[in-house]
C-alpha atoms as a PDB file:
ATOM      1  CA  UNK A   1      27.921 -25.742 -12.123  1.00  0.00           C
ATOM      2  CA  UNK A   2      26.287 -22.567 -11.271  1.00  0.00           C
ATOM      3  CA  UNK A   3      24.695 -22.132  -8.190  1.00  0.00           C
ATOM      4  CA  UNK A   4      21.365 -20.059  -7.595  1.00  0.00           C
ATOM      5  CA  UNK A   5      21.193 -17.857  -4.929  1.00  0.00           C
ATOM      6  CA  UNK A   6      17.749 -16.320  -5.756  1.00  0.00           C
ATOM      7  CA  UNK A   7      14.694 -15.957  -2.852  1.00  0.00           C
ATOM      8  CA  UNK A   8      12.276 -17.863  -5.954  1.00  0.00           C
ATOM      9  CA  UNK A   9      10.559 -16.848  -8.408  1.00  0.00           C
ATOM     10  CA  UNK A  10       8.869 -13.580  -8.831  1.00  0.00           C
ATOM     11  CA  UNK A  11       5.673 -12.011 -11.146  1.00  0.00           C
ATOM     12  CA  UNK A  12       6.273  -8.707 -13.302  1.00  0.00           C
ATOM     13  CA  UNK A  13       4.210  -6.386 -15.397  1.00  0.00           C
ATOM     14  CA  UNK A  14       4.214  -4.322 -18.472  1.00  0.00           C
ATOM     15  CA  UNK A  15       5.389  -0.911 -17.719  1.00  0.00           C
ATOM     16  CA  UNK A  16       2.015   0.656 -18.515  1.00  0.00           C
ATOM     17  CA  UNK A  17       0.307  -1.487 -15.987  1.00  0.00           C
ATOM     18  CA  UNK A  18       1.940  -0.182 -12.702  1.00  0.00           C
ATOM     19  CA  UNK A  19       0.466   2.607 -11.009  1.00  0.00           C
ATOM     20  CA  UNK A  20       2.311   5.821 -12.143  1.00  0.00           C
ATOM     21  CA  UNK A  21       2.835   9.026  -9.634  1.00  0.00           C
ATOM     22  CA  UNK A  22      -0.215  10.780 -10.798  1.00  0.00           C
ATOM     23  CA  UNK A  23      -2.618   7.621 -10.040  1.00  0.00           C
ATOM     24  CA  UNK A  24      -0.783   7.272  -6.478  1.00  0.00           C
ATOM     25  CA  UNK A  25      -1.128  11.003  -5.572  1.00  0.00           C
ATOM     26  CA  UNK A  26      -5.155  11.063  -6.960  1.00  0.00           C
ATOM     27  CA  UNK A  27      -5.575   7.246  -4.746  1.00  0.00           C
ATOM     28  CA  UNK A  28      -3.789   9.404  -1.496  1.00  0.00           C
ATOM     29  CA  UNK A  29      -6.431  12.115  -1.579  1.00  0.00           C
ATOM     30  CA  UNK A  30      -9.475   9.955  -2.477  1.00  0.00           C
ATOM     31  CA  UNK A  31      -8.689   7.656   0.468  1.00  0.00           C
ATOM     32  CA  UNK A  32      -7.340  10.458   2.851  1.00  0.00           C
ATOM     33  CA  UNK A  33     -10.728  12.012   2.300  1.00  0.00           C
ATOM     34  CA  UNK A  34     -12.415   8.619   2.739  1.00  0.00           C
ATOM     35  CA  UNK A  35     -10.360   8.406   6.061  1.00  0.00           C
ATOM     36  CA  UNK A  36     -11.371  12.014   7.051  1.00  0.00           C
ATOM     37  CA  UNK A  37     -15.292  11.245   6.334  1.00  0.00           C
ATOM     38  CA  UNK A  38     -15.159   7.938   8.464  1.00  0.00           C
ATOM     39  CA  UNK A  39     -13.421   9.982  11.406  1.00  0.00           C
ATOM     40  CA  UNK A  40     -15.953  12.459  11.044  1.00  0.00           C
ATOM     41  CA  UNK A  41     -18.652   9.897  11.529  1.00  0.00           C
ATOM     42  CA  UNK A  42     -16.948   8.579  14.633  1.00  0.00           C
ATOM     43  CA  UNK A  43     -17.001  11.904  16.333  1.00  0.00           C
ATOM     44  CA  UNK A  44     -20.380  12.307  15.509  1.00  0.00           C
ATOM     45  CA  UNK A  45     -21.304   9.067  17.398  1.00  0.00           C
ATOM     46  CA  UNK A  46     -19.329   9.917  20.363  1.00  0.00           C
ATOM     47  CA  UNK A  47     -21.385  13.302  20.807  1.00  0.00           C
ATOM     48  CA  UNK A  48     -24.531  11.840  19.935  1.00  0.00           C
ATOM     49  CA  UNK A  49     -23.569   9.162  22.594  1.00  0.00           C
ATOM     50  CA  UNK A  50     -22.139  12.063  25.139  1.00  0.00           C
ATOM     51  CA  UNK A  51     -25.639  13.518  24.738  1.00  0.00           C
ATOM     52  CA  UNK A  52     -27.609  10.408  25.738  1.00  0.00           C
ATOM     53  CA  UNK A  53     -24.495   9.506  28.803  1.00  0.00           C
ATOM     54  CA  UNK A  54     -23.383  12.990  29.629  1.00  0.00           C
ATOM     55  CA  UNK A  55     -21.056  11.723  32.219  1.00  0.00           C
ATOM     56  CA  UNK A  56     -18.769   8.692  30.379  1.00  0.00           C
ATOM     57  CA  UNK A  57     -16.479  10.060  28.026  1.00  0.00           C
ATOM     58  CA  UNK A  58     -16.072   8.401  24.714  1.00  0.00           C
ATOM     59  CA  UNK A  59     -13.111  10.079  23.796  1.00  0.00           C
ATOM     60  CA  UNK A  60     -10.595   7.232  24.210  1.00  0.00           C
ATOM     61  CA  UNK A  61     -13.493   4.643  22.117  1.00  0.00           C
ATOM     62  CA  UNK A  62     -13.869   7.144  19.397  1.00  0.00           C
ATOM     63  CA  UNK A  63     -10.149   7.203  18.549  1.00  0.00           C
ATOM     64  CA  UNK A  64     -10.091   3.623  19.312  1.00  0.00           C
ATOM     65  CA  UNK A  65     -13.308   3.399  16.491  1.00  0.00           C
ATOM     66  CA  UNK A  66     -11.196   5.437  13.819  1.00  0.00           C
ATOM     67  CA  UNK A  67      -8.425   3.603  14.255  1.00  0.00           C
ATOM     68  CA  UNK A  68     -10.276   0.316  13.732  1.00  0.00           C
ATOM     69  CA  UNK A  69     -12.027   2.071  10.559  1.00  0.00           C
ATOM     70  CA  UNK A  70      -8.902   3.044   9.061  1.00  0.00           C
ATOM     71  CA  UNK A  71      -6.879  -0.627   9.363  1.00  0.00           C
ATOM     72  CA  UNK A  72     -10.301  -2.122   8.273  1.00  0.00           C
ATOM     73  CA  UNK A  73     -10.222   0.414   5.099  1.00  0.00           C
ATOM     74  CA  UNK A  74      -7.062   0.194   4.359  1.00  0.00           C
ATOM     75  CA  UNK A  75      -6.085  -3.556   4.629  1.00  0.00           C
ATOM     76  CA  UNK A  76      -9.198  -5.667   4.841  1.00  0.00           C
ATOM     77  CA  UNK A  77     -11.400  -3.528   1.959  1.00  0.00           C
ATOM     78  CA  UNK A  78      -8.598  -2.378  -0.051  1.00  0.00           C
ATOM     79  CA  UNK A  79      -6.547  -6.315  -0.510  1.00  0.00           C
ATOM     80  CA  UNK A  80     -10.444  -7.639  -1.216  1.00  0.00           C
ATOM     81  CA  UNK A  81     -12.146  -7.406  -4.502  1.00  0.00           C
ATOM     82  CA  UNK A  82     -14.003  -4.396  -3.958  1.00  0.00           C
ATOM     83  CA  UNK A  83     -11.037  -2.390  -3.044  1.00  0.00           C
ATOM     84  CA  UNK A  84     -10.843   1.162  -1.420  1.00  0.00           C
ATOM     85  CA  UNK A  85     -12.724   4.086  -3.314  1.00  0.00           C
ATOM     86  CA  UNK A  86      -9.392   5.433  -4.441  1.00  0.00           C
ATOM     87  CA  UNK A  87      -8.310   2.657  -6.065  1.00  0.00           C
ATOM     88  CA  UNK A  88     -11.422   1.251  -7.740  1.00  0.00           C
ATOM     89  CA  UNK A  89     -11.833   4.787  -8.905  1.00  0.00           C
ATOM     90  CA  UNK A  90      -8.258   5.078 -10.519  1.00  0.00           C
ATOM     91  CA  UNK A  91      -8.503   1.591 -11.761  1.00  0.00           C
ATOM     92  CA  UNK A  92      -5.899  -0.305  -9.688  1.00  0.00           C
ATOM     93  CA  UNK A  93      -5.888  -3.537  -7.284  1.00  0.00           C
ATOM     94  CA  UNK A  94      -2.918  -4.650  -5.373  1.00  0.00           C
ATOM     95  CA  UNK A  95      -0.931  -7.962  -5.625  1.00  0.00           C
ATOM     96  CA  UNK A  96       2.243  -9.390  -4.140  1.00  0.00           C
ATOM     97  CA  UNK A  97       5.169  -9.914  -6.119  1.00  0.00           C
ATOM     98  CA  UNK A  98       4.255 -13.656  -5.964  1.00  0.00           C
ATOM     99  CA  UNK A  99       1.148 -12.929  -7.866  1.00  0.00           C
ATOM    100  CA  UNK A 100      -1.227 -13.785  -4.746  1.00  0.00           C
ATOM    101  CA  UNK A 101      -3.824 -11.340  -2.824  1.00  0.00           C
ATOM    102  CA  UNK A 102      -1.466  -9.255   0.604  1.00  0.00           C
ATOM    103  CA  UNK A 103      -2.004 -11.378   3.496  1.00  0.00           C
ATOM    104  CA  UNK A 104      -3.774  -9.287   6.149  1.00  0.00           C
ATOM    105  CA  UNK A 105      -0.133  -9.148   7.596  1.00  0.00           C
ATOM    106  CA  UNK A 106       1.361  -8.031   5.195  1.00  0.00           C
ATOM    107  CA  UNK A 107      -1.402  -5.106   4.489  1.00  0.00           C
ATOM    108  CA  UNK A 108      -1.000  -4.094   7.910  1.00  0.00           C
ATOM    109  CA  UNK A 109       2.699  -3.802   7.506  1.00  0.00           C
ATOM    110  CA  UNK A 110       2.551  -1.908   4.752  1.00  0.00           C
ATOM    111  CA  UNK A 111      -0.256   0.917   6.125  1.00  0.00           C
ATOM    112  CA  UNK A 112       1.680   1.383   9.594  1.00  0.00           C
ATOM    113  CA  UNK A 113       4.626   2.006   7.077  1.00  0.00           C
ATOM    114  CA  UNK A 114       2.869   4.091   5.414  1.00  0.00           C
ATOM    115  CA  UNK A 115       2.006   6.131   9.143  1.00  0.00           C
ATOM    116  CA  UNK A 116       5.840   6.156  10.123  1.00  0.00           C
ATOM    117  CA  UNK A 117       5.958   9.953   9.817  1.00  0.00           C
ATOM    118  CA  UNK A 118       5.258  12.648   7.873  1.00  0.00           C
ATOM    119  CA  UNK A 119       8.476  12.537   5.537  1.00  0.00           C
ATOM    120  CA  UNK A 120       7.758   9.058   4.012  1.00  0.00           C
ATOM    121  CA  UNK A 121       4.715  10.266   1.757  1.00  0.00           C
ATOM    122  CA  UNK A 122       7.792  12.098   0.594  1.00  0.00           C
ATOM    123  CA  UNK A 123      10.111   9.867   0.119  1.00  0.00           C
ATOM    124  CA  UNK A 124       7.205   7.388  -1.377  1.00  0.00           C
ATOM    125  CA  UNK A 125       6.809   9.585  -4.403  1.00  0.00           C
ATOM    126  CA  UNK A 126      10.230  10.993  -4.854  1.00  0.00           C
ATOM    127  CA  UNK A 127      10.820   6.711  -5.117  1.00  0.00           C
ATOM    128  CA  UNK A 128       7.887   6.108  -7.038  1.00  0.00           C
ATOM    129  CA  UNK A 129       9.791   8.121  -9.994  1.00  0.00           C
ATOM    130  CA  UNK A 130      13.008   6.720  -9.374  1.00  0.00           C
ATOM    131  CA  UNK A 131      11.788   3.241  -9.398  1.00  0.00           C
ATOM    132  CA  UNK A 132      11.278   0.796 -12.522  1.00  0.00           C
ATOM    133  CA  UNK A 133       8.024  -0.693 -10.861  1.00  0.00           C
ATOM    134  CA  UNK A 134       7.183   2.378  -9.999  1.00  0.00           C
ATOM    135  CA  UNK A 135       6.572   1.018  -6.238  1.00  0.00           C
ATOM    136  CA  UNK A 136       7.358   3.036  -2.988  1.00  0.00           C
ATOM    137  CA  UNK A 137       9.525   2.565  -0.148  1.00  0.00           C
ATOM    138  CA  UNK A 138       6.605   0.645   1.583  1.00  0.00           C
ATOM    139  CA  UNK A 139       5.813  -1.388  -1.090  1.00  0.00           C
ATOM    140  CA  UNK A 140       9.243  -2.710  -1.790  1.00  0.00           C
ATOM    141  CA  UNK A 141       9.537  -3.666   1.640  1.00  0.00           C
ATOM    142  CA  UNK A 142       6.024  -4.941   1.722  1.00  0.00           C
ATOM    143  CA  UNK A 143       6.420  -6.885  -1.140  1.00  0.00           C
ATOM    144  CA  UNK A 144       3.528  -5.790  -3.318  1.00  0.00           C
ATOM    145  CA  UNK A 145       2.597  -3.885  -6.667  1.00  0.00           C
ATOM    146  CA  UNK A 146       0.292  -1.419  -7.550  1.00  0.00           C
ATOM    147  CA  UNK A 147      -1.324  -2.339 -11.111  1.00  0.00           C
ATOM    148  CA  UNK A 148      -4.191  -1.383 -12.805  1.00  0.00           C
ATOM    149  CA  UNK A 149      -7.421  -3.851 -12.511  1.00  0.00           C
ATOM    150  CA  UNK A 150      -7.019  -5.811 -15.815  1.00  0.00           C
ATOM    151  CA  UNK A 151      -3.051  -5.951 -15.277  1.00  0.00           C
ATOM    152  CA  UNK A 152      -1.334  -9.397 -16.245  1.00  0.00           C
ATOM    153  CA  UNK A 153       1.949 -10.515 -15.694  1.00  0.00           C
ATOM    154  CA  UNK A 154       4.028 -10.269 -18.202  1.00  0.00           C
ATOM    155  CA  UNK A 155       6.479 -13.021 -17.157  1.00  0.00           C
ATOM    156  CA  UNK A 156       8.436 -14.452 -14.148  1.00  0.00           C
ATOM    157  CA  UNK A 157      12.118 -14.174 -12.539  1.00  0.00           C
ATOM    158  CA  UNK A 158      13.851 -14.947  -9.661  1.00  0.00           C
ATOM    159  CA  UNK A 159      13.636 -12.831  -6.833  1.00  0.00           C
ATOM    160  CA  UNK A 160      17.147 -12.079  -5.265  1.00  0.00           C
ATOM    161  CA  UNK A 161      17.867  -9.367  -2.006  1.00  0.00           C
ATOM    162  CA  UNK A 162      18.291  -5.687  -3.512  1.00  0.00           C
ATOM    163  CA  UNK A 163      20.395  -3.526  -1.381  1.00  0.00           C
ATOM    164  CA  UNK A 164      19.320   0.308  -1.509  1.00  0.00           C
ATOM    165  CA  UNK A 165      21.375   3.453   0.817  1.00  0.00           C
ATOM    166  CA  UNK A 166      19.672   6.527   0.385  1.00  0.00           C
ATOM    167  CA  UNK A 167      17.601   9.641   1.520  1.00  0.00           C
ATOM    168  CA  UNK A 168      19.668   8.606   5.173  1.00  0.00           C
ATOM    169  CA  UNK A 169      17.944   4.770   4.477  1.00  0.00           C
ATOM    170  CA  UNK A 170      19.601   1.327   4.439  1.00  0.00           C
ATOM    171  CA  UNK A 171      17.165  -0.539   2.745  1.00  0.00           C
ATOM    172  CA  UNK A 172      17.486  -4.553   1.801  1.00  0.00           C
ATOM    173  CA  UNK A 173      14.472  -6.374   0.147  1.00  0.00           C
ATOM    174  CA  UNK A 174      13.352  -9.017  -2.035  1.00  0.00           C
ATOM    175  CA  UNK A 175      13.024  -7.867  -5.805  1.00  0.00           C
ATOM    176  CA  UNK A 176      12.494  -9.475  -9.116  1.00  0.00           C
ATOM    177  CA  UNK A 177      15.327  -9.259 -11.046  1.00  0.00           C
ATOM    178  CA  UNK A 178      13.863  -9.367 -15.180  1.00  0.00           C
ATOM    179  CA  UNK A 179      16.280  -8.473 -18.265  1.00  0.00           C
ATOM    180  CA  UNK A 180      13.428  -8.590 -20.493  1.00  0.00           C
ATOM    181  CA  UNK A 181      12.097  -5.433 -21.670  1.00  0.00           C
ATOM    182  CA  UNK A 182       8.953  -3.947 -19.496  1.00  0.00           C
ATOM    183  CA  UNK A 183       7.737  -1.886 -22.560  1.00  0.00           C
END
């Protein structure tokens, strides 16, 4: 009698439909600039309201503001059907490996991972090309994919822990485990 020791069952795409390196980096700098412009628009608030109140500072609320644009950008807009700029321009939604829309949870996990420090967008791309799903660091701990808009699954598999040591990382996460060819 065999005994299963998957987490469940898992979705998986064709290996056209997940976002390659070049879509990633192009999404990065679309949204980084999106980022930048809604910053900019904070601070211009803040001196337009320093104007008006020259004695309160609004330094403190306009970080606060940016902040609250970004996580709104990045998880609410980008895990709903419009998406972010970046990735309706490059074609590409995001799913879970379940097949179901992030929770906001899990969106927020994966943008603070995303903010960790400066050597992850590193280590995101040099995994990108390493990896079969061509998913980074964050989204294998996140538990999401990267496909383009019209993406289907291509089948299902059980999901079972993957153990990863490398770049000075211990990583274990859920991963669907397919034989069938992604091609």
């Amino acid at each position: 009698m065999t005994t299963d020791h998957s987490l469940g069952d898992g979705i998986f795409f064709h290996q056209d439909d997940y976002a390659g390196f070049t879509r990633r980096v192009i999404v990065m700098l679309i949204d980084s600039f999106v980022l930048i412009l809604l910053s900019f628009a904070t601070l211009i608030a803040m001196t337009f309201a320093e104007t008006i109140w020259p004695d309160t500072d609004f330094t403190v609320a306009s970080i606060f503001g940016s902040l609250v644009l970004a996580w709104i950008y990045l998880t609410v807009l980008k895990r709903s059907r419009f998406r972010t700029l970046g990735y309706r321009l490059a074609d590409l939604r995001i799913t879970t490996t379940t097949g179901v829309q992030p929770s906001l949870l899990t969106m927020t996990f994966r943008m603070l991972m995303w903010g960790f420090g400066p050597v992850n967008f590193l280590m995101d791309l040099v995994w990108i090309a390493a990896d079969t799903e061509r998913q980074t660091i964050r989204d294998c701990l996140a538990g999401t994919y990267v496909v383009r808009q019209n993406a289907h699954p291509a089948g299902t598999a059980p999901m079972h822990l993957a153990r990863y040591c490398g770049l000075g990382l211990t990583l274990a996460y859920p991963r669907v485990v397919h034989h069938e060819p992604t091609v």
